[in-house]
C-alpha atoms as a PDB file:
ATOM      1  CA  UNK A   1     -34.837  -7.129  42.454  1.00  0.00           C
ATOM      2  CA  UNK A   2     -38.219  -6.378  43.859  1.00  0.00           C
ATOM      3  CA  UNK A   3     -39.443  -2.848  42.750  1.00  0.00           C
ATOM      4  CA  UNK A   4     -42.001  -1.089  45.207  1.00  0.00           C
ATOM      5  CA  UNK A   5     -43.941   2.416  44.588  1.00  0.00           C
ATOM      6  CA  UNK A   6     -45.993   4.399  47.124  1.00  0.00           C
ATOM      7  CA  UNK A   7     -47.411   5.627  50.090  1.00  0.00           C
ATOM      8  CA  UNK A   8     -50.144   4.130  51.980  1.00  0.00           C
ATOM      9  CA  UNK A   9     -51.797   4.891  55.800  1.00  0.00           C
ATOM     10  CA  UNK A  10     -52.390   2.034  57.729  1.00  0.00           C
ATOM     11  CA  UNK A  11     -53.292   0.987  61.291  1.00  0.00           C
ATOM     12  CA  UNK A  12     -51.703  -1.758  63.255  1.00  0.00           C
ATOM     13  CA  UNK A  13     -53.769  -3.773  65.050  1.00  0.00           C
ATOM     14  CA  UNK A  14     -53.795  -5.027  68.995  1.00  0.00           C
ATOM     15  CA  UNK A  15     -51.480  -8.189  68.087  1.00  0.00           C
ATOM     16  CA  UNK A  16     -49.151  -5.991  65.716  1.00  0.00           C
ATOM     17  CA  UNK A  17     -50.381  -7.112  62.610  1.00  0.00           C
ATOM     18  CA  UNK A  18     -50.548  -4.796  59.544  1.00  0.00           C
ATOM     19  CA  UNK A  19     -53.127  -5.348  56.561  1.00  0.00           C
ATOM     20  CA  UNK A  20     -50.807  -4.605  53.675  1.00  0.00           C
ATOM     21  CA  UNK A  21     -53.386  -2.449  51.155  1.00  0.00           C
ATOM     22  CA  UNK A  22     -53.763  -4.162  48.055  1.00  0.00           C
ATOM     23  CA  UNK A  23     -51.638  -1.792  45.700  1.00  0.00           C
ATOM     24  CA  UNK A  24     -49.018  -2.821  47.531  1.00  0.00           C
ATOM     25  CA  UNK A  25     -49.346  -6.252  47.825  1.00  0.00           C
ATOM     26  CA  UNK A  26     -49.354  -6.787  44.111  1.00  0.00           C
ATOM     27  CA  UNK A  27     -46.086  -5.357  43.702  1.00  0.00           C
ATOM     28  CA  UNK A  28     -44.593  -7.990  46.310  1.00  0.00           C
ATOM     29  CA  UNK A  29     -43.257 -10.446  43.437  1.00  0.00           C
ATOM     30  CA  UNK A  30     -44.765 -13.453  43.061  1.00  0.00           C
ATOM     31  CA  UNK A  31     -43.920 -16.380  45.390  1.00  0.00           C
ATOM     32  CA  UNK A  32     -42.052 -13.905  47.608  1.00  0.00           C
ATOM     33  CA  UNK A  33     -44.986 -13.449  50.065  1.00  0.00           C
ATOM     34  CA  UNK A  34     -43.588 -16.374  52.802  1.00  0.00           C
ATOM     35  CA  UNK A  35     -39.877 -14.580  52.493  1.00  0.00           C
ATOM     36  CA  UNK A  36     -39.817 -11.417  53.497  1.00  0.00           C
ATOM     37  CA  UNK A  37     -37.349  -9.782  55.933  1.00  0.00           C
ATOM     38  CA  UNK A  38     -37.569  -6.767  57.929  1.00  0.00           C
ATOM     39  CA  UNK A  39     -35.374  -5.366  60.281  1.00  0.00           C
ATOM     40  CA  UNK A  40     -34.351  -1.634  62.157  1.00  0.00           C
ATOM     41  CA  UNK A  41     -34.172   1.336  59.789  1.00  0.00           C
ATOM     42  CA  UNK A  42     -32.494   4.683  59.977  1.00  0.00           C
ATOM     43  CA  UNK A  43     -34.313   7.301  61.493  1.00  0.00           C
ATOM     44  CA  UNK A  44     -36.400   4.966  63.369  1.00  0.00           C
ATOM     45  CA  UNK A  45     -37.871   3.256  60.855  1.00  0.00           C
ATOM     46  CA  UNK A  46     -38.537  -0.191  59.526  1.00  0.00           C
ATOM     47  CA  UNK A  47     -37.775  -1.854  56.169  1.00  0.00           C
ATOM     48  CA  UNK A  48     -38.830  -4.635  54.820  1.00  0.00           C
ATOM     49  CA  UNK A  49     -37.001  -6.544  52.218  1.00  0.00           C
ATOM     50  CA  UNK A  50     -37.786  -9.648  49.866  1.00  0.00           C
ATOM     51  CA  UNK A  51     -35.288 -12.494  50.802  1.00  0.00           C
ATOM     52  CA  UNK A  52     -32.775 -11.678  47.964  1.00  0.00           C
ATOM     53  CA  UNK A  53     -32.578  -8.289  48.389  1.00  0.00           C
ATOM     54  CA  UNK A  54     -32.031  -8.152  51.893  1.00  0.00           C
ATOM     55  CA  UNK A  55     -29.045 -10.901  50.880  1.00  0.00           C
ATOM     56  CA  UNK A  56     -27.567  -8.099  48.756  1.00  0.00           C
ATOM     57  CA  UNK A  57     -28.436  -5.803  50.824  1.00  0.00           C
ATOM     58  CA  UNK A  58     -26.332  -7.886  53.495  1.00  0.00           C
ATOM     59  CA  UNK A  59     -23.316  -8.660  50.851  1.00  0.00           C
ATOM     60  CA  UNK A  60     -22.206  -5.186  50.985  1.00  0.00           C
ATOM     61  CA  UNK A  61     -21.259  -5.572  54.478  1.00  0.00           C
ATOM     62  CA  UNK A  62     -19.230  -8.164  53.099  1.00  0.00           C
ATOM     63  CA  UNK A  63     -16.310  -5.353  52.227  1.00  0.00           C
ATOM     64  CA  UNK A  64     -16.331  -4.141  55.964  1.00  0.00           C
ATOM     65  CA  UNK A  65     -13.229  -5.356  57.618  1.00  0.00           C
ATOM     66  CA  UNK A  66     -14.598  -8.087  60.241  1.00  0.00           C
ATOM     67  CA  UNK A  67     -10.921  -7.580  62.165  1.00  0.00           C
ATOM     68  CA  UNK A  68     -12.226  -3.705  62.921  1.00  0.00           C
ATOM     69  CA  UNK A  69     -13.311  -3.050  66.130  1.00  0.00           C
ATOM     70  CA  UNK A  70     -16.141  -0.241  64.748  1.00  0.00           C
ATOM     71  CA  UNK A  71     -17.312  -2.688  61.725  1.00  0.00           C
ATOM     72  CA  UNK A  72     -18.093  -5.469  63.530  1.00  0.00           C
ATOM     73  CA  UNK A  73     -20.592  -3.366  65.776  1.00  0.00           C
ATOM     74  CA  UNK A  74     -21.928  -1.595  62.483  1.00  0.00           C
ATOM     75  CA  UNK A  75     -22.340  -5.309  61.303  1.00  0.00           C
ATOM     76  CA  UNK A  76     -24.177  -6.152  64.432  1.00  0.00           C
ATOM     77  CA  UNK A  77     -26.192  -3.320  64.679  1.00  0.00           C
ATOM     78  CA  UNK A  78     -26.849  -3.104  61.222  1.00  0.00           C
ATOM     79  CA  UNK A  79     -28.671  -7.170  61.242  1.00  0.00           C
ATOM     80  CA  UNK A  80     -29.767  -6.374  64.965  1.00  0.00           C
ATOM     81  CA  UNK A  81     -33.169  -7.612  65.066  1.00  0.00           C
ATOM     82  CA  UNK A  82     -33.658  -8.868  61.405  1.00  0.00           C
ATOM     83  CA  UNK A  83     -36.535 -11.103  61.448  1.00  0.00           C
ATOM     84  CA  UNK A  84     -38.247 -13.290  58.435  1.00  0.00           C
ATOM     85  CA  UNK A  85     -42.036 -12.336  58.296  1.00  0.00           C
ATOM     86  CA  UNK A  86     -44.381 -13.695  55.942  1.00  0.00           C
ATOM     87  CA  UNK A  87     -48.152 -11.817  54.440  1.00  0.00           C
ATOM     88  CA  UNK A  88     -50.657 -14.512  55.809  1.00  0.00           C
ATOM     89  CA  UNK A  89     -54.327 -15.542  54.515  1.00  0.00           C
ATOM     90  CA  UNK A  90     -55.636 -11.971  55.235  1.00  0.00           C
ATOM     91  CA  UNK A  91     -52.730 -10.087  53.557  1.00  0.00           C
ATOM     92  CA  UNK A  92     -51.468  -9.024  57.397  1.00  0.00           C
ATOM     93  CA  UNK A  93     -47.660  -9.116  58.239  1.00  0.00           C
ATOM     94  CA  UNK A  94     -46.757  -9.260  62.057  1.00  0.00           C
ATOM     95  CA  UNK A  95     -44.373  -6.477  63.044  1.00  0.00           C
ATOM     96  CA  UNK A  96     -42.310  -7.969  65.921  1.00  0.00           C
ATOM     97  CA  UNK A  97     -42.707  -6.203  69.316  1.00  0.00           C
ATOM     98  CA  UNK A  98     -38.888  -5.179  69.801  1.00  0.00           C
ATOM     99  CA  UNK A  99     -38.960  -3.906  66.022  1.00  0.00           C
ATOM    100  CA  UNK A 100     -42.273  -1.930  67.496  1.00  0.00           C
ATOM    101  CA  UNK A 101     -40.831  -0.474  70.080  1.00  0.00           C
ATOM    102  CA  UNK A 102     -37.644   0.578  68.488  1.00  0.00           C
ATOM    103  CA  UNK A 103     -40.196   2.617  65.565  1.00  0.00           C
ATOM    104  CA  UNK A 104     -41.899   4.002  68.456  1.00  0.00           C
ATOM    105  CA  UNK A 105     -45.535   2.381  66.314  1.00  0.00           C
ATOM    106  CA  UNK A 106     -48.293   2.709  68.495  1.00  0.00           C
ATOM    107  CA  UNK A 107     -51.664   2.486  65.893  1.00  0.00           C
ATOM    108  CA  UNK A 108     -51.437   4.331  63.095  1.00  0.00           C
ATOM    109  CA  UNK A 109     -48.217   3.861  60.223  1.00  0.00           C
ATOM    110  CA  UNK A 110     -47.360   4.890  56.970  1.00  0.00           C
ATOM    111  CA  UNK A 111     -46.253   2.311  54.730  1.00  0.00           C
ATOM    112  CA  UNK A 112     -43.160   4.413  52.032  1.00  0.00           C
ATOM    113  CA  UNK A 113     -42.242   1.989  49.248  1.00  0.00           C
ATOM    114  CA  UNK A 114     -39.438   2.869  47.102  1.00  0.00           C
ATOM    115  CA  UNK A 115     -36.815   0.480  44.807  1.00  0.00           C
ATOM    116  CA  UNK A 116     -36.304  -2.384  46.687  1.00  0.00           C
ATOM    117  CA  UNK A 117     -37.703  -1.736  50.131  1.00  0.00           C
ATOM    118  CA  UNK A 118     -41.096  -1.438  52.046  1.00  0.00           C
ATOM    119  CA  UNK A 119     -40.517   1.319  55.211  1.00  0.00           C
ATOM    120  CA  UNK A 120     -42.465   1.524  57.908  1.00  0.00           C
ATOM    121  CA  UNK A 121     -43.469   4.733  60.059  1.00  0.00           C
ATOM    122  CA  UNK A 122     -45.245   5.526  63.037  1.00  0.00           C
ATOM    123  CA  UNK A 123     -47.092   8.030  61.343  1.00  0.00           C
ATOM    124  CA  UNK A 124     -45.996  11.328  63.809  1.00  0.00           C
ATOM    125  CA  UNK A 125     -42.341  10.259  63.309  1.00  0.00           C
ATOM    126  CA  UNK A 126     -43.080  10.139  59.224  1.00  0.00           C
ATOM    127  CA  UNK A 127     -44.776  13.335  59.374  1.00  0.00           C
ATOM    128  CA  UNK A 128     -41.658  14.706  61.361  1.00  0.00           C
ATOM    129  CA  UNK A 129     -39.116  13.365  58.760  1.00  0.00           C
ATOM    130  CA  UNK A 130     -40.886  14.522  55.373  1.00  0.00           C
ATOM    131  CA  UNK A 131     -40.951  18.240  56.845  1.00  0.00           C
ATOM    132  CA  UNK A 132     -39.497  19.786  54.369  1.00  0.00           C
ATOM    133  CA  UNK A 133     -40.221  22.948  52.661  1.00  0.00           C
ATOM    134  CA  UNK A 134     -39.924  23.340  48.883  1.00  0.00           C
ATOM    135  CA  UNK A 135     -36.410  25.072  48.682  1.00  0.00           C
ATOM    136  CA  UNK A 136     -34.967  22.925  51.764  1.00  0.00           C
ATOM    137  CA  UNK A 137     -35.826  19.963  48.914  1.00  0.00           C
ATOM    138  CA  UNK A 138     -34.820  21.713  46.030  1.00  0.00           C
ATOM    139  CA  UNK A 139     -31.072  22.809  47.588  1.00  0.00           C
ATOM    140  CA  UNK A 140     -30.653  18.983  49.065  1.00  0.00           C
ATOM    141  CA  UNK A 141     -31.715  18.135  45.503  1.00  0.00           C
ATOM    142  CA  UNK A 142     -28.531  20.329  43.983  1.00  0.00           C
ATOM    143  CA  UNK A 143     -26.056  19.174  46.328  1.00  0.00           C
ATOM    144  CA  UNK A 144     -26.789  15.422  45.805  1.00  0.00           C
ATOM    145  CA  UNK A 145     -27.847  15.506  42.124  1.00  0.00           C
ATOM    146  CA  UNK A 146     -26.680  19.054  40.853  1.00  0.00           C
ATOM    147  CA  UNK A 147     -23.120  17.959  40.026  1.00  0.00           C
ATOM    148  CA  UNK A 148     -21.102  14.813  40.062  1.00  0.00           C
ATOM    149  CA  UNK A 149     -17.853  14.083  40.872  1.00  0.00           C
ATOM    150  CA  UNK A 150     -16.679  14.334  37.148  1.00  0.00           C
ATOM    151  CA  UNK A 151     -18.431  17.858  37.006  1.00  0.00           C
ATOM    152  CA  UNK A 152     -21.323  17.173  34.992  1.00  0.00           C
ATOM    153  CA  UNK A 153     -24.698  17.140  36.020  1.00  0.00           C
ATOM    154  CA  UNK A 154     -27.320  13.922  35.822  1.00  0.00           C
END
């Protein structure tokens, strides 16, 4: 599993092609350059996988029941415009247009790596989503991590 750290500004050029900054790039495992896959995020995002872990990231739909009305759509909305990219000769990925227009990417984006995934921003709708003030995080923070199920805390 691919393992991705940080935040970088970036612009997209006229053709939709993104110059992935170099402190990223190196943490894009070897020989996974020409198999990427990136597809519609939450929020309006993008994220961009390595090949096997968007395939495990596309197993766990595997438990959904395929005979339910409301999990098939999640399963087709869910792989709804999944596309294979690849970083070319001058470190640029293309963003398809229809993944474009769904992130509402104009020029500037912010790339926000994190465990297995690359997301990509348009940077007012990034700005937007990390709003948060110090005890809005800290109170999310203690009622997702404060105390689990078994009572104790992580």
């Amino acid at each position: 599993m691919a393992k991705f750290l940080g935040e970088f500004e970036c612009k997209i050029d006229d053709k939709g092609r993104i110059a992935l900054p170099s402190k990223l790039r190196v943490q894009i495992p070897s020989g996974m350059e020409s198999s990427l896959v990136i597809n519609r995020g939450f929020e309006k995002c993008l994220v961009v996988y390595v090949m096997d872990d968007w395939n495990k990231e596309a197993e766990k739909l595997s438990v959904l029941n395929e005979f339910n009305r409301e999990a098939r759509k999640f399963i087709r909305q869910y792989n709804n415009g999944a596309s294979l990219i690849s970083v070319d000769n001058a470190s640029r990925v293309l963003i398809p247009k229809n993944l474009q227009e769904y992130a509402e990417i104009k020029d500037k984006v912010i790339l926000s790596a994190y465990n297995n995934k690359i997301e990509i921003w348009s940077e007012p709708k990034y700005r937007e989503e990390m709003a948060f003030d110090a005890e809005e995080f800290g109170a999310l923070a203690e009622k997702l991590l404060g105390k689990r199920d078994d009572n104790t805390t992580i």
